[in-house]
N, C-alpha and C. Protein backbone atom coordinates (compact mmCIF):
# COMPACT_ATOMS: atom_id res chain seq x y z
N UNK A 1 186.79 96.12 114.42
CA UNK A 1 186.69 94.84 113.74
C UNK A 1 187.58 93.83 114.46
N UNK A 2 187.11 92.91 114.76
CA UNK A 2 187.80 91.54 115.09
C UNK A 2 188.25 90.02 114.32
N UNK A 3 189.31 90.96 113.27
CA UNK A 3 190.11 89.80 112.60
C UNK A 3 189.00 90.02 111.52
N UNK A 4 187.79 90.50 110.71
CA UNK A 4 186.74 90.19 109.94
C UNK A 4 187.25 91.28 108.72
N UNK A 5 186.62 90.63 107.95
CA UNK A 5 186.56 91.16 106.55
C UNK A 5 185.14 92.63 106.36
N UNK A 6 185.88 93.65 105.98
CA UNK A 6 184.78 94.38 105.53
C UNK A 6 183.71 94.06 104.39
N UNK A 7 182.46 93.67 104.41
CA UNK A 7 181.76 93.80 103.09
C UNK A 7 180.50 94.46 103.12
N UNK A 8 180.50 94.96 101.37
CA UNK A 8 179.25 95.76 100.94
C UNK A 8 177.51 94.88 100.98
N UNK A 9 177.25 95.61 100.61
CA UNK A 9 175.66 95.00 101.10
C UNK A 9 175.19 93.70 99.82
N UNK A 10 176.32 93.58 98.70
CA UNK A 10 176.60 92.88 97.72
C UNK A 10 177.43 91.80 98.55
N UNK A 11 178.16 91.95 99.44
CA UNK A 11 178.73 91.20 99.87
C UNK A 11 180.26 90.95 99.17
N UNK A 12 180.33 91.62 98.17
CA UNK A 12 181.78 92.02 97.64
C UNK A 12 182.92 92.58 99.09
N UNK A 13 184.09 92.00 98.93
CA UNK A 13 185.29 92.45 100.01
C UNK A 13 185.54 93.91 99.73
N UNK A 14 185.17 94.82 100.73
CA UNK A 14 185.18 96.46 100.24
C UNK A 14 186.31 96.36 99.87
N UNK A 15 185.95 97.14 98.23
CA UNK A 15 187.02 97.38 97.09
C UNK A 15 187.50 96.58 96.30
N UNK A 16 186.46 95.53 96.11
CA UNK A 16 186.93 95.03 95.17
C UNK A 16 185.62 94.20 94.97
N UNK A 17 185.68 94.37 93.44
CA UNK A 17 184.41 93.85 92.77
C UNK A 17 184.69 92.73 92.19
N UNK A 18 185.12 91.55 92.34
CA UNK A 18 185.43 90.06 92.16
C UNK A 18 185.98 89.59 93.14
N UNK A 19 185.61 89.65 94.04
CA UNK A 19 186.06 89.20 95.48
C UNK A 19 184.87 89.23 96.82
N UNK A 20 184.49 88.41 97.10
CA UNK A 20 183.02 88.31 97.88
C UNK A 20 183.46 87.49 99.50
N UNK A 21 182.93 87.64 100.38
CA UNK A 21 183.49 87.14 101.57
C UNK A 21 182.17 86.49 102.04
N UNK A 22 181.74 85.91 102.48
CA UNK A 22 180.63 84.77 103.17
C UNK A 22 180.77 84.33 104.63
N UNK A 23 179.76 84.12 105.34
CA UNK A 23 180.20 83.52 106.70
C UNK A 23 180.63 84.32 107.85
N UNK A 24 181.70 83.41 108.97
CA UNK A 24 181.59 84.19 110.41
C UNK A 24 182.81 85.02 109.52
N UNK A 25 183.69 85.17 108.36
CA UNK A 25 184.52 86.05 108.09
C UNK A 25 183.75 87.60 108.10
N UNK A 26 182.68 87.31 107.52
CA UNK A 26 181.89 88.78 107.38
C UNK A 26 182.10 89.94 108.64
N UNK A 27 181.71 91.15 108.52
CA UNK A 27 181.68 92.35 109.46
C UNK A 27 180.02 92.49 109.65
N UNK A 28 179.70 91.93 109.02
CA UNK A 28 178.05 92.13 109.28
C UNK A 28 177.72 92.30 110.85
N UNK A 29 176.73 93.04 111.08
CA UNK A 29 176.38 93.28 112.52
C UNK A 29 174.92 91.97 112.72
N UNK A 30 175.60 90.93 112.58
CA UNK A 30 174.68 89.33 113.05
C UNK A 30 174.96 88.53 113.62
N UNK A 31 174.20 87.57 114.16
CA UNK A 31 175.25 86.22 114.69
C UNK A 31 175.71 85.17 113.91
N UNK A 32 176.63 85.23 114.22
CA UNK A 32 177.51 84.03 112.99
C UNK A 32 176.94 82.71 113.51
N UNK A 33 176.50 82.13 112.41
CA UNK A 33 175.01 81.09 112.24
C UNK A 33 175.51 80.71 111.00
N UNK A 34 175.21 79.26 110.69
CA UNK A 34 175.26 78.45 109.24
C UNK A 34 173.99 79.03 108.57
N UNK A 35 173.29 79.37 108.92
CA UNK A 35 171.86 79.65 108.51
C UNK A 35 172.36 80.97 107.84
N UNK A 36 172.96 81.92 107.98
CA UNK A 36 173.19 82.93 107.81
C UNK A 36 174.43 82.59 106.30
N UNK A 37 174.90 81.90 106.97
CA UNK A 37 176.04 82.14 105.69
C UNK A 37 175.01 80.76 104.58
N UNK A 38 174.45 80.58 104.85
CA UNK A 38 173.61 79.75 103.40
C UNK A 38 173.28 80.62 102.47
N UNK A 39 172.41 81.50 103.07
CA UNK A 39 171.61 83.23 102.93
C UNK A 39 172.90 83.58 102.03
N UNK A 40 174.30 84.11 102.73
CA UNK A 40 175.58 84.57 102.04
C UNK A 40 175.65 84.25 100.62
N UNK A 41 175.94 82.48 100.91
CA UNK A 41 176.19 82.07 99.50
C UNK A 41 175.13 81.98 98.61
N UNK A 42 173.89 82.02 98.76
CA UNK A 42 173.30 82.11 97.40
C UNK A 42 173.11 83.69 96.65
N UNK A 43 173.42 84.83 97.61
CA UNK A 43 173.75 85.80 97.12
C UNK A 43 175.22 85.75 96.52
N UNK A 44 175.85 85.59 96.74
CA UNK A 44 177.11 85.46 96.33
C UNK A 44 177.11 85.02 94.94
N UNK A 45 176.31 83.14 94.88
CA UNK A 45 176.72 82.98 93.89
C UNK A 45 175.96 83.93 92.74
N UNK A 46 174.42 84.35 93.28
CA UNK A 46 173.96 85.11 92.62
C UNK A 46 174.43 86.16 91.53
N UNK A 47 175.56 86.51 92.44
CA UNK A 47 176.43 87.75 91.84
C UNK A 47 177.88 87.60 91.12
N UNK A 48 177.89 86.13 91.15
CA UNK A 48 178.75 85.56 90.69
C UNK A 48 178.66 85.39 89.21
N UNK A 49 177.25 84.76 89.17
CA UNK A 49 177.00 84.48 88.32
C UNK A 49 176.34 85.79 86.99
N UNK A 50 175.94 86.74 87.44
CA UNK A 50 175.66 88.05 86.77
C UNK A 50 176.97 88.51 85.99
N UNK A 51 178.13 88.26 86.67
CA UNK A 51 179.16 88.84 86.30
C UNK A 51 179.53 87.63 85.62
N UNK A 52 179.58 86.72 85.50
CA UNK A 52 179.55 85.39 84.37
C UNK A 52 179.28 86.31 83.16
N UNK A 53 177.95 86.61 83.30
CA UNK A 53 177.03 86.43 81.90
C UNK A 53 177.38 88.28 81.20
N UNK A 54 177.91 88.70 81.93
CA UNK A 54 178.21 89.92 82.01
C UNK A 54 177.19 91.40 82.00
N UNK A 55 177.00 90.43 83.24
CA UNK A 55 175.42 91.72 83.79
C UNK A 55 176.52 92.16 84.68
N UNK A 56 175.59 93.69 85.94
CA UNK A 56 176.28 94.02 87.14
C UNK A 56 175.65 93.45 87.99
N UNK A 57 176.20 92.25 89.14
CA UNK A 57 175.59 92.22 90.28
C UNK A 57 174.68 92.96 90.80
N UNK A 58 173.25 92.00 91.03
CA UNK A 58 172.39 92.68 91.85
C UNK A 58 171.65 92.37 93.14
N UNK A 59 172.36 91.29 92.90
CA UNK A 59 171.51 90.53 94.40
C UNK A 59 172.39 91.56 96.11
N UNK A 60 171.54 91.76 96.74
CA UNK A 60 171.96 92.24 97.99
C UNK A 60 171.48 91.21 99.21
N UNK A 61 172.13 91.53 99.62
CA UNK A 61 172.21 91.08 101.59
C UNK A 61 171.69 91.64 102.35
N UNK A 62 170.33 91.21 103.27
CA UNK A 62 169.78 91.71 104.30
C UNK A 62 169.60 91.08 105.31
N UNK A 63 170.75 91.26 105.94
CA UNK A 63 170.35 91.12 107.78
C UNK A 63 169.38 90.90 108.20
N UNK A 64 169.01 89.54 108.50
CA UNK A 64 167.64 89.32 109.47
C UNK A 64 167.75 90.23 110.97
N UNK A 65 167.04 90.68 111.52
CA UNK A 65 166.98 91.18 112.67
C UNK A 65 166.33 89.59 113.96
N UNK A 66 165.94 88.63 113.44
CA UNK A 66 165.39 87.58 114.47
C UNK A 66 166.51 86.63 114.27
N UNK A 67 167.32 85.94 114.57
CA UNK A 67 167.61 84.62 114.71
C UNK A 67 166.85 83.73 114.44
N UNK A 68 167.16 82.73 113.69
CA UNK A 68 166.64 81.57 113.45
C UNK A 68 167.91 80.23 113.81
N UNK A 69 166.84 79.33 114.68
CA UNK A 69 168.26 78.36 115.26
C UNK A 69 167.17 77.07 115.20
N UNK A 70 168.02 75.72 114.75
CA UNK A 70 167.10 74.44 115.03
C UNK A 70 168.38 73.59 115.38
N UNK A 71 168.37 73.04 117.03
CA UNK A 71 169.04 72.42 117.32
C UNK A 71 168.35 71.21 117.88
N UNK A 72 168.75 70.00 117.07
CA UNK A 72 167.88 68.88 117.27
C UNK A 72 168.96 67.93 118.49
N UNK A 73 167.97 67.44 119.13
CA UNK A 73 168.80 65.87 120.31
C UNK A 73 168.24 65.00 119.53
N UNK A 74 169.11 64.65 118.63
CA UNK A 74 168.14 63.05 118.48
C UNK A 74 167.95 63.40 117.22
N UNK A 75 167.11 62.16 116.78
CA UNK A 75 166.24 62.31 115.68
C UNK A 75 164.87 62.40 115.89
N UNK A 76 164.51 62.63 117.20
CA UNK A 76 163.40 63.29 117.49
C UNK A 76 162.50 64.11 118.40
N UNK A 77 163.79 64.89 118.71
CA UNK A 77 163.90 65.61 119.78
C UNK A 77 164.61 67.16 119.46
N UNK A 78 164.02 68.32 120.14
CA UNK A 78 164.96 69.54 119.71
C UNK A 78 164.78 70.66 120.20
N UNK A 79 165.28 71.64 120.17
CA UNK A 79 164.39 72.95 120.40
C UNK A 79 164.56 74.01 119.57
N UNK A 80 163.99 74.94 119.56
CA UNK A 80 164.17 75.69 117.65
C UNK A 80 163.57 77.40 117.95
N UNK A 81 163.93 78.20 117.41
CA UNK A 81 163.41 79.44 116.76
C UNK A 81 163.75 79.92 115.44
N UNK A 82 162.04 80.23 114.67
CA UNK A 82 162.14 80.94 113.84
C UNK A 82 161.47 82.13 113.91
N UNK A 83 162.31 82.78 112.50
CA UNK A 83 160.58 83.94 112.55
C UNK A 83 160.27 84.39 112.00
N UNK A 84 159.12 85.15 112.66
CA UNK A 84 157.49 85.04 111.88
C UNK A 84 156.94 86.48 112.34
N UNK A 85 155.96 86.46 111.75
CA UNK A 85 155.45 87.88 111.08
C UNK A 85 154.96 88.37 112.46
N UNK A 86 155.33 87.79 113.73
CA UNK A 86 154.65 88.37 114.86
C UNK A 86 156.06 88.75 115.47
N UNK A 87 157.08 88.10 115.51
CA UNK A 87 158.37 87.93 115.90
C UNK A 87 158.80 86.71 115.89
N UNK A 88 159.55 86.35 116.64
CA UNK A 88 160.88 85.59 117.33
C UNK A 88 159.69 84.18 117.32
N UNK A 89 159.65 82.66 116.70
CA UNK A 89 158.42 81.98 116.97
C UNK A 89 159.01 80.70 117.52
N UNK A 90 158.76 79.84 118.79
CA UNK A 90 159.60 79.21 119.59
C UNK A 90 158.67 77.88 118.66
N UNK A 91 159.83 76.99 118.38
CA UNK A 91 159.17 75.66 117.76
C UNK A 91 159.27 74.38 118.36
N UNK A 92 158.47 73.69 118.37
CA UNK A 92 158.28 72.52 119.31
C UNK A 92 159.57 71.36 118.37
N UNK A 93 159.53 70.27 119.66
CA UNK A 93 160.46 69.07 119.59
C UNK A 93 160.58 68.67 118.28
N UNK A 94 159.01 68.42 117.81
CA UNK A 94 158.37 67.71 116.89
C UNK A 94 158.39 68.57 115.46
N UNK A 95 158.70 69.95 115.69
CA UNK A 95 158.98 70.83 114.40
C UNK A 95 160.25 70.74 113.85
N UNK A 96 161.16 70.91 115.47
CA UNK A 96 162.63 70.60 114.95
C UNK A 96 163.18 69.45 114.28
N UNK A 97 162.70 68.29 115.25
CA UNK A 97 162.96 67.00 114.09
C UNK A 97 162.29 66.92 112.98
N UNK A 98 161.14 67.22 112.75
CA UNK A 98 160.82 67.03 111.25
C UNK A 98 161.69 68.31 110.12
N UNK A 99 162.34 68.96 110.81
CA UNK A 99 162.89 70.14 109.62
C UNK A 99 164.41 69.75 109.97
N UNK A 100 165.13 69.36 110.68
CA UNK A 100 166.40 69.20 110.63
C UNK A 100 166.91 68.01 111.74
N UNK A 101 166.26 67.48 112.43
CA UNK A 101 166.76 66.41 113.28
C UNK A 101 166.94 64.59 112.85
N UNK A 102 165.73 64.67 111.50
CA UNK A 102 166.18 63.25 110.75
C UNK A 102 167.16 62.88 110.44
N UNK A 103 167.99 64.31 109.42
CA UNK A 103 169.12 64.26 108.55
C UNK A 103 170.06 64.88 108.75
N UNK A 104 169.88 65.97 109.73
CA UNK A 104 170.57 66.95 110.09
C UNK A 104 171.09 67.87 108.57
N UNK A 105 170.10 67.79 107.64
CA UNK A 105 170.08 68.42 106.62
C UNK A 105 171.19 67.91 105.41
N UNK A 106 171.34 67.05 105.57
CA UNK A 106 172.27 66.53 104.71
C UNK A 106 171.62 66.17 103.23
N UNK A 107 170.41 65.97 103.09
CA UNK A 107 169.23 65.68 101.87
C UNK A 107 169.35 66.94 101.48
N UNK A 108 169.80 68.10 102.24
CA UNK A 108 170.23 69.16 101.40
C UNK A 108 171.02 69.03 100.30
N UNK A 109 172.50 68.55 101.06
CA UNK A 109 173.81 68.69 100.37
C UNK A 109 173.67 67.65 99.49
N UNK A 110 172.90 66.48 99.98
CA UNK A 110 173.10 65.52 99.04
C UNK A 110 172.81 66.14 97.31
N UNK A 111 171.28 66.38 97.64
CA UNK A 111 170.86 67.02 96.41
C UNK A 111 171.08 67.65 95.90
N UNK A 112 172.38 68.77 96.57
CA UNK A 112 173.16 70.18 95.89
C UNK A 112 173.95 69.75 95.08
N UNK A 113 174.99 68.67 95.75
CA UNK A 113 175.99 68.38 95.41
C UNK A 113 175.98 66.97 94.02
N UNK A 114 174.43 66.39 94.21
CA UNK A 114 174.24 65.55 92.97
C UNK A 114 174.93 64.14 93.69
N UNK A 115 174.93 64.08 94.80
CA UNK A 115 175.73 62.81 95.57
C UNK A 115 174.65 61.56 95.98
N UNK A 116 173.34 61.77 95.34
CA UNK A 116 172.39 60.44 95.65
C UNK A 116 172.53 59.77 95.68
């Protein structure tokens, strides 16, 4: 391990069940990607929230095996992989800016965070 946190497939910090780790902290065998730790936290809160209501966590974590990357130039310009049921799927200029090069995803956060 390099400096990383061990976690279960819950994503709980091994050994301890109210304690969850997210992100490049993880030991996961992936590439540390924002895309990846988005994935993290909605399991997380998932399991956060079970134990709120006083269920047992059930949401788990599964490792994509493809990378998914959208790196936009511009606002309309980019180059991208996702994937798809064949594999690894290379996405044009015109895919990347329309999925993340307008806003650079911020119409995300806006809307998460209730900041309209």
């Amino acid at each position: 391990m390099r400096g990383q946190v061990r976690v279960t497939e819950k994503l709980n910090v091994d050994g301890h069940d109210r304690a969850y780790a997210i992100g490049d902290l993880t030991d996961l065998d992936e590439a540390k990607m924002a895309g990846h730790a988005m994935r993290h936290a909605e399991v997380v809160a998932q399991n956060i929230l079970a134990q709120v209501r006083g269920e047992p966590p059930a949401a788990i974590y599964e490792p994509s095996g493809i990378n998914a990357i959208l790196l936009p130039l511009g606002p309309t310009g980019g180059v991208g992989q996702m994937p798809s049921p064949d594999g690894p799927a290379v996405l044009s200029a015109l895919a990347v800016s329309e999925r993340k090069g307008t806003d650079l995803y911020t119409g995300r956060f806006t809307a998460l965070f209730g900041t309209a």
